[in-house]
Protein backbone atom coordinates (compact mmCIF):
# COMPACT_ATOMS: atom_id res chain seq x y z
CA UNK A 1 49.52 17.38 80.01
CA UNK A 2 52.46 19.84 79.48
CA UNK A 3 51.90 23.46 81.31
CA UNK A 4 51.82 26.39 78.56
CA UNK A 5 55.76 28.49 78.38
CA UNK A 6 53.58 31.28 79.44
CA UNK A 7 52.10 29.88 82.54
CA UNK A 8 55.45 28.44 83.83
CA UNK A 9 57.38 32.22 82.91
CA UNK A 10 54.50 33.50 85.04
CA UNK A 11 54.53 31.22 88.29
CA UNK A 12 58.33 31.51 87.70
CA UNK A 13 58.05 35.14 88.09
CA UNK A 14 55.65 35.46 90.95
CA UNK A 15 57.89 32.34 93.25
CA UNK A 16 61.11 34.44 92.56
CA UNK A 17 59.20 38.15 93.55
CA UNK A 18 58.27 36.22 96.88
CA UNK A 19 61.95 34.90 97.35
CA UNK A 20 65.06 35.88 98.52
CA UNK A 21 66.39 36.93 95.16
CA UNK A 22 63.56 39.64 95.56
CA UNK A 23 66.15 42.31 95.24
CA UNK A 24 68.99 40.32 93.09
CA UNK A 25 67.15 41.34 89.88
CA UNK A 26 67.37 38.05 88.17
CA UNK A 27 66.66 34.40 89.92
CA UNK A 28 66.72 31.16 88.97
CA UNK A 29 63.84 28.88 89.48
CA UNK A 30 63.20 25.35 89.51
CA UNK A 31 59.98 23.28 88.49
CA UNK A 32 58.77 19.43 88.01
CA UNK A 33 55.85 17.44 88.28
CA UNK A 34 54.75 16.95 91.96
CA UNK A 35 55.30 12.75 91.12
CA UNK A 36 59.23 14.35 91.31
CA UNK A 37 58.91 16.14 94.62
CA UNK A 38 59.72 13.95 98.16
CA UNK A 39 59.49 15.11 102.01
CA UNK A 40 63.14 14.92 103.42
CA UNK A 41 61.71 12.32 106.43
CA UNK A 42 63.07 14.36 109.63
CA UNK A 43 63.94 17.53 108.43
CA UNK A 44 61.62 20.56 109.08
CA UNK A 45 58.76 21.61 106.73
CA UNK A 46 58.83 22.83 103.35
CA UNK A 47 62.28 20.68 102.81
CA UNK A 48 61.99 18.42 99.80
CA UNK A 49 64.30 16.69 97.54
CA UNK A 50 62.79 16.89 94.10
CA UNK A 51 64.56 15.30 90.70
CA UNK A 52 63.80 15.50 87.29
CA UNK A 53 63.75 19.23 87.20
CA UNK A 54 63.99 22.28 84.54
CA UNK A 55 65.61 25.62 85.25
CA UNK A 56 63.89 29.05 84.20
CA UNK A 57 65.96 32.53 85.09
CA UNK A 58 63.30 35.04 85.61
CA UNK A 59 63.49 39.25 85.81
CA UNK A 60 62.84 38.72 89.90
CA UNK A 61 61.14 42.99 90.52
CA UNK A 62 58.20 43.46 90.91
CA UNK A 63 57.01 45.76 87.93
CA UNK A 64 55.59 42.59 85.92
CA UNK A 65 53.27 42.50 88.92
CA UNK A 66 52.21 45.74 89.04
CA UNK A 67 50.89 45.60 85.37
CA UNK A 68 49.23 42.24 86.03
CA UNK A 69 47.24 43.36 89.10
CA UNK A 70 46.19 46.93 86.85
CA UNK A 71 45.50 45.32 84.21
CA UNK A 72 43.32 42.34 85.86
CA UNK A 73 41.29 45.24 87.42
CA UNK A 74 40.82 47.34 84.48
CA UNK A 75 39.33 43.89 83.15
CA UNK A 76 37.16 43.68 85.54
CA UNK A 77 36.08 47.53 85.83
CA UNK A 78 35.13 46.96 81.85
CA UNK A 79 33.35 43.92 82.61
CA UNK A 80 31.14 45.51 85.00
CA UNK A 81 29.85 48.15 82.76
């Protein structure tokens, strides 16, 4: 099963506002199916090698966020009444 544009423009987003390229204004981000993704044996955590991979270039501020998180609680303030 194939992840919806949407979701993967979203994660995208949210892995490149908690990266380096923070402040760059645009960042490129990788993403494959975890089947793809292999511990480097010896190297220290969180390094992988990972193959079969697509390339999305994300807006990386954090604006997008903003309106997520107000709009999620206006959601929830509307669900509550």
């Amino acid at each position: 099963m194939q992840p919806e544009e949407e979701d993967i423009l979203y994660c995208a987003k949210l892995a490149a506002f908690h990266s380096q390229a923070r402040d760059s204004g645009k960042a490129t981000v990788d993403y494959t199916v975890i089947k793809n993704v292999k511990k480097i044996p010896g190297n220290l955590p969180g390094m992988v090698n990972y193959t079969g991979y697509k390339s999305v270039v994300v807006n990386s501020d954090g604006n997008w966020l903003l309106l997520q998180v107000f709009s999620a609680s206006r959601r929830s303030n509307f669900a509550e009444c």
